[in-house]
PDB file of N, CA and C in Angstrom:
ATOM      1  N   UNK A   1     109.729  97.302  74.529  1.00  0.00           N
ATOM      2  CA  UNK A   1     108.501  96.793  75.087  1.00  0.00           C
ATOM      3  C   UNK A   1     108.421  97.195  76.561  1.00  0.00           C
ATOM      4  N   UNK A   2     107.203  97.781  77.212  1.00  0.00           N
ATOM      5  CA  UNK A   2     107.151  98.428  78.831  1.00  0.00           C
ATOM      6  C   UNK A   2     106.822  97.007  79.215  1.00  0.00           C
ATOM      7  N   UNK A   3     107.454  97.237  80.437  1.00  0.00           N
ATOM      8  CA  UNK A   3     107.148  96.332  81.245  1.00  0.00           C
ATOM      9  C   UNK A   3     107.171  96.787  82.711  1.00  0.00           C
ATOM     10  N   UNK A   4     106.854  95.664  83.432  1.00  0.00           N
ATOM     11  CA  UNK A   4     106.857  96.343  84.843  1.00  0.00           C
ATOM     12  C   UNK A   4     107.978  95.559  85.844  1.00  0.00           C
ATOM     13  N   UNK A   5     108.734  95.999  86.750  1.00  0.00           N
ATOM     14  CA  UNK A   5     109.888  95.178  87.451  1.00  0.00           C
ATOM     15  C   UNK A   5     109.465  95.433  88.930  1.00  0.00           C
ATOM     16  N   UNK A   6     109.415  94.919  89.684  1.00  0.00           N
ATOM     17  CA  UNK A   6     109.512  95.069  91.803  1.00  0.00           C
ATOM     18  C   UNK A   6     111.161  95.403  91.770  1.00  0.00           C
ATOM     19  N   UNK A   7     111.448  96.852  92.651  1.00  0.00           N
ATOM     20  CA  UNK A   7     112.535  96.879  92.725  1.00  0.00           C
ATOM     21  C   UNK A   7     113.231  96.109  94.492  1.00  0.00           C
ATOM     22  N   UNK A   8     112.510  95.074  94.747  1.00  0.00           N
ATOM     23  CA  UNK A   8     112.837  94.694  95.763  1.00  0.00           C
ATOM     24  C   UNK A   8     113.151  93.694  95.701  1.00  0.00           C
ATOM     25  N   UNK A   9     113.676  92.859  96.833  1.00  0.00           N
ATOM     26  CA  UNK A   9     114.543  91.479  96.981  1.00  0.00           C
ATOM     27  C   UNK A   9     114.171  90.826  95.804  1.00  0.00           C
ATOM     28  N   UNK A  10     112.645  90.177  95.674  1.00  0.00           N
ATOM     29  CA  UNK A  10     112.307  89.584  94.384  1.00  0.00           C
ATOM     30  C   UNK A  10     112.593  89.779  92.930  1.00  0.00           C
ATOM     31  N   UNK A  11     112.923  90.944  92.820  1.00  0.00           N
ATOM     32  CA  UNK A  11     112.765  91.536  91.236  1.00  0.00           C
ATOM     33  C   UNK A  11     111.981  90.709  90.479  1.00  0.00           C
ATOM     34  N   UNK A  12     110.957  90.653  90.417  1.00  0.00           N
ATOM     35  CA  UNK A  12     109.866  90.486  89.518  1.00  0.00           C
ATOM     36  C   UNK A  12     109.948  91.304  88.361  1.00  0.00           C
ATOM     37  N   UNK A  13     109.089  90.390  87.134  1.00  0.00           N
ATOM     38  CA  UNK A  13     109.430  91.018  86.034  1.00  0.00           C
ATOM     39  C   UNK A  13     107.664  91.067  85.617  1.00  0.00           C
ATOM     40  N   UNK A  14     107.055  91.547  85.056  1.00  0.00           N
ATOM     41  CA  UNK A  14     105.977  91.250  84.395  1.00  0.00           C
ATOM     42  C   UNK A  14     105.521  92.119  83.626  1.00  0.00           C
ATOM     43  N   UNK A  15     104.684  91.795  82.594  1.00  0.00           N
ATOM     44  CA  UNK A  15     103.981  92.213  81.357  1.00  0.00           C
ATOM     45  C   UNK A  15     102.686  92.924  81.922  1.00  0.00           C
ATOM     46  N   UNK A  16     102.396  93.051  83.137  1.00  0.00           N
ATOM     47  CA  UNK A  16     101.494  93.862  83.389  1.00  0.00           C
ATOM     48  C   UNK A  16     101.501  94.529  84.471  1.00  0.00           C
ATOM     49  N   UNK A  17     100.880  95.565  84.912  1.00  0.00           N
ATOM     50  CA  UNK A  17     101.079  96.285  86.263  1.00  0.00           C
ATOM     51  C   UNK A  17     100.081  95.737  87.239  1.00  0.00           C
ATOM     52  N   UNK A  18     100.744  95.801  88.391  1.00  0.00           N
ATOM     53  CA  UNK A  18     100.204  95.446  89.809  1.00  0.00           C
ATOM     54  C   UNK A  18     101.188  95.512  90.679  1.00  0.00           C
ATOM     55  N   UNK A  19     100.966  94.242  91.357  1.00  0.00           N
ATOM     56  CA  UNK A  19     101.718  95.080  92.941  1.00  0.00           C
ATOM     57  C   UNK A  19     102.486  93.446  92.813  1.00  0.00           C
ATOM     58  N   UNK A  20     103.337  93.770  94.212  1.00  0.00           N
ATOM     59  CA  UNK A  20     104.662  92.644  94.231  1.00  0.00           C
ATOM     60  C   UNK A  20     103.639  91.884  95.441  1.00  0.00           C
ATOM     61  N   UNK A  21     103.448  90.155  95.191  1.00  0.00           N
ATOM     62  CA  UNK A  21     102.822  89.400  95.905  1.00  0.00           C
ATOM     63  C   UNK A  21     103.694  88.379  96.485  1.00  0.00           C
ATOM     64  N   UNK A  22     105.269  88.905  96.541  1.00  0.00           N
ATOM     65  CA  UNK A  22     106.055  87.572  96.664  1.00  0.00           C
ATOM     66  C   UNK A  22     106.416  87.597  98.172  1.00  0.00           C
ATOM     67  N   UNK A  23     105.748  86.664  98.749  1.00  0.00           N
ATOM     68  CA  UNK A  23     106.240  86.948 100.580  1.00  0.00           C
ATOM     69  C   UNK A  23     107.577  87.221 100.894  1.00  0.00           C
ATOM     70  N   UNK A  24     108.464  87.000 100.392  1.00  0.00           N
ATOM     71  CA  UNK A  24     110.083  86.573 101.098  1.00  0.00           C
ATOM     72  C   UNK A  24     110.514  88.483 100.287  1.00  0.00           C
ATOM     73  N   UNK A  25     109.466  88.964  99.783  1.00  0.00           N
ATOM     74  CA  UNK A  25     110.216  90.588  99.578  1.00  0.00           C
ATOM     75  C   UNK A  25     109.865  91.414 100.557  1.00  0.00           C
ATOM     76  N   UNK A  26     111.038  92.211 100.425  1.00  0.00           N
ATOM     77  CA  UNK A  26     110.765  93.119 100.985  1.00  0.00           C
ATOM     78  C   UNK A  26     109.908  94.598 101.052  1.00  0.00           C
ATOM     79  N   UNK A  27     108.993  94.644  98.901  1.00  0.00           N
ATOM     80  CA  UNK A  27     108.501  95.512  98.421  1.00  0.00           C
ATOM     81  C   UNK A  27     107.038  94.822  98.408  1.00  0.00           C
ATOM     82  N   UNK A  28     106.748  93.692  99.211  1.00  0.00           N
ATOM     83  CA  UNK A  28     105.546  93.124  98.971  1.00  0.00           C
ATOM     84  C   UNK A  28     104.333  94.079  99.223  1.00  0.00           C
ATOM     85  N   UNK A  29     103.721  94.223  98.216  1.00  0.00           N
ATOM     86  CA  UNK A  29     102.320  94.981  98.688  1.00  0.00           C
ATOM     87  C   UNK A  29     102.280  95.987  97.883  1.00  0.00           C
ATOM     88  N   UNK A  30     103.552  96.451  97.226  1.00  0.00           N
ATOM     89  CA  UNK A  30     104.121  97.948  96.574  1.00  0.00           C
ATOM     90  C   UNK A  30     104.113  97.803  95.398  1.00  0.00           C
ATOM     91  N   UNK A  31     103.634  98.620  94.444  1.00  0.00           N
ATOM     92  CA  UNK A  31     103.118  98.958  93.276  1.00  0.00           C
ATOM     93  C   UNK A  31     104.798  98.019  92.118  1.00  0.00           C
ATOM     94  N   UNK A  32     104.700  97.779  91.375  1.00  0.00           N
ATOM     95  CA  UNK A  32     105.460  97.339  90.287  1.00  0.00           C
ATOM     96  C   UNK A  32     106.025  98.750  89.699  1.00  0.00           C
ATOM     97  N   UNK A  33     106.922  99.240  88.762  1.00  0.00           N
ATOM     98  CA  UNK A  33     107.493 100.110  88.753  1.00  0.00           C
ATOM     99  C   UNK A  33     107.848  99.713  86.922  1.00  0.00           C
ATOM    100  N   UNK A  34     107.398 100.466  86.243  1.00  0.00           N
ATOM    101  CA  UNK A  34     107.434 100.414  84.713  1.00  0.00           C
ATOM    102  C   UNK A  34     108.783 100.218  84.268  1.00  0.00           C
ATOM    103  N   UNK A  35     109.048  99.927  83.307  1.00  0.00           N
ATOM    104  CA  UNK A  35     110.516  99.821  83.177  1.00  0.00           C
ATOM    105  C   UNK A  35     110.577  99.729  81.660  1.00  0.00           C
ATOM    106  N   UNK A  36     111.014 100.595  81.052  1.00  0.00           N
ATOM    107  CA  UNK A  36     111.077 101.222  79.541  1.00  0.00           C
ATOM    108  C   UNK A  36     112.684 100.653  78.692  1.00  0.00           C
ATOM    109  N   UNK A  37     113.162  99.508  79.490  1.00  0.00           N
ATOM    110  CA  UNK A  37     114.640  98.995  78.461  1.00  0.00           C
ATOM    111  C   UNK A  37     114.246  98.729  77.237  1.00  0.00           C
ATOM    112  N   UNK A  38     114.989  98.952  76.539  1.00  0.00           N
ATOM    113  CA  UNK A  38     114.658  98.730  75.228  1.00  0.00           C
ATOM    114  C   UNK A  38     114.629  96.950  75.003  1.00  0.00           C
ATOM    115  N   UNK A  39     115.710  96.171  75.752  1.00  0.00           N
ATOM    116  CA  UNK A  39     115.964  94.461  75.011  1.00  0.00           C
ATOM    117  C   UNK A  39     115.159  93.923  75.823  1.00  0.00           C
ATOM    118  N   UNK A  40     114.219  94.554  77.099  1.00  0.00           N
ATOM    119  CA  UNK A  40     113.169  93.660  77.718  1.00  0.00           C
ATOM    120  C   UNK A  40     114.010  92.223  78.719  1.00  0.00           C
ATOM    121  N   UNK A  41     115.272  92.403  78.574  1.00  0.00           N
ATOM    122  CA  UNK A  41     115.700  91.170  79.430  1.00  0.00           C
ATOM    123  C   UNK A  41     116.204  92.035  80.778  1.00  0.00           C
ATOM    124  N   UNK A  42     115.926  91.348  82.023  1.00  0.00           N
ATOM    125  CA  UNK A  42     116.260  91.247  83.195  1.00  0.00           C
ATOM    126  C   UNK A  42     116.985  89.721  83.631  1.00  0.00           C
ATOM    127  N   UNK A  43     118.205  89.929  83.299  1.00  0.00           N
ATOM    128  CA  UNK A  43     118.718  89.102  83.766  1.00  0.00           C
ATOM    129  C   UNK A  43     119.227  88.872  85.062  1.00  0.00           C
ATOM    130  N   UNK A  44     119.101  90.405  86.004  1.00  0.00           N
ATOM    131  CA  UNK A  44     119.000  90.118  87.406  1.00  0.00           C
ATOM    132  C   UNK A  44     117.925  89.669  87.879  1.00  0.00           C
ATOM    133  N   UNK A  45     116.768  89.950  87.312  1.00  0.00           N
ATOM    134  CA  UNK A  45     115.556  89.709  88.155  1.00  0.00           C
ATOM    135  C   UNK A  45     115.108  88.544  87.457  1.00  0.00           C
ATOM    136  N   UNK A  46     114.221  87.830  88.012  1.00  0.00           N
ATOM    137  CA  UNK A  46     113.385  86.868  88.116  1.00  0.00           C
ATOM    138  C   UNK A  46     111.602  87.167  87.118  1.00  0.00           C
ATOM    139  N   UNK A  47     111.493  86.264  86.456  1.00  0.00           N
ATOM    140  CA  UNK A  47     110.321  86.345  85.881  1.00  0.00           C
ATOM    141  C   UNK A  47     109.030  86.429  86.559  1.00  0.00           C
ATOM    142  N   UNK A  48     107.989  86.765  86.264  1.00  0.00           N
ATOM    143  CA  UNK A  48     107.123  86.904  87.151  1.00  0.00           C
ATOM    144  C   UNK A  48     106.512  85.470  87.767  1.00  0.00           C
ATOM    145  N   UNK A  49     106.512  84.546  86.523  1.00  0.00           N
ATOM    146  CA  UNK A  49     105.793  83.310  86.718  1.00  0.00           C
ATOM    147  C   UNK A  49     106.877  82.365  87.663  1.00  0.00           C
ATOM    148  N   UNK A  50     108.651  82.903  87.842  1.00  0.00           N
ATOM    149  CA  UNK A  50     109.267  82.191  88.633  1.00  0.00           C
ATOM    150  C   UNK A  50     108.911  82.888  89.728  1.00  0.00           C
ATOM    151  N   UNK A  51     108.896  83.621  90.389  1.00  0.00           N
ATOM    152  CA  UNK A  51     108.446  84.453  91.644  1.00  0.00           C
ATOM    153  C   UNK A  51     107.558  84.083  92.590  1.00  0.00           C
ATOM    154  N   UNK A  52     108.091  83.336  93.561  1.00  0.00           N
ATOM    155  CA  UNK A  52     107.465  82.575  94.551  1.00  0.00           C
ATOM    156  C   UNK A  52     106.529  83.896  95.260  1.00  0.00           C
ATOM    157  N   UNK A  53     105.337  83.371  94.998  1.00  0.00           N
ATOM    158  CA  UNK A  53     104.110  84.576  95.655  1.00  0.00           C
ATOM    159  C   UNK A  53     103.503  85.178  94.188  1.00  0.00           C
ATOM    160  N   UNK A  54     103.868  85.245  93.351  1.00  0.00           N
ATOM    161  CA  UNK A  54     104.146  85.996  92.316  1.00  0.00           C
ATOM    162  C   UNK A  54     103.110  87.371  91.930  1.00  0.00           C
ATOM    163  N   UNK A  55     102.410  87.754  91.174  1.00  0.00           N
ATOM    164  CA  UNK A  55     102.445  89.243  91.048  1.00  0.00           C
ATOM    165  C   UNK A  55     100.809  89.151  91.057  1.00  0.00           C
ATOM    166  N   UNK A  56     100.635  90.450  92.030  1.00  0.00           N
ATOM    167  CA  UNK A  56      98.689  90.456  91.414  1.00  0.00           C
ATOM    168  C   UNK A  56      98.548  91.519  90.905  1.00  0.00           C
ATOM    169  N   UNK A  57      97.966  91.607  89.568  1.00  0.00           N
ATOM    170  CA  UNK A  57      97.507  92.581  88.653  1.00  0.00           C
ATOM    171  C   UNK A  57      96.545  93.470  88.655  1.00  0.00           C
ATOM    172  N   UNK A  58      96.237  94.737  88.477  1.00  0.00           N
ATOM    173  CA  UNK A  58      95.595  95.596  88.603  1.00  0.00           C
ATOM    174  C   UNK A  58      94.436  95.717  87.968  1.00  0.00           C
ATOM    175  N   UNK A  59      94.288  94.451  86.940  1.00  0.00           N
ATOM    176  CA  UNK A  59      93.271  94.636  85.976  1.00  0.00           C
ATOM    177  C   UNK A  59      92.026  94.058  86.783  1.00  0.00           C
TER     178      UNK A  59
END
């Protein structure tokens, strides 16, 4: 399943593309970055809906 990850302080995870909205990163403002794993878990990163600031979408 694609998904999209912030490769910055936050690691955000989300089901859709946009940009990283989480103040305390350092990639804030910067596009989300697709991410093609096959098991869909990020267990380093943080979900999108935990992600203080969390993600604004492109749609």
């Amino acid at each position: 399943m694609s998904h999209y990850v912030c490769k910055g302080d936050c690691k955000t995870v989300s089901d859709d593309a946009g940009i990283c909205q989480a103040d305390f990163c350092n990639k804030k403002g910067e596009e989300l970055k697709i991410c093609g794993c096959e098991d869909g878990v990020h267990s380093e990163h943080a979900t999108a809906e935990n992600a203080s600031g969390g993600v604004e979408t492109g749609a």
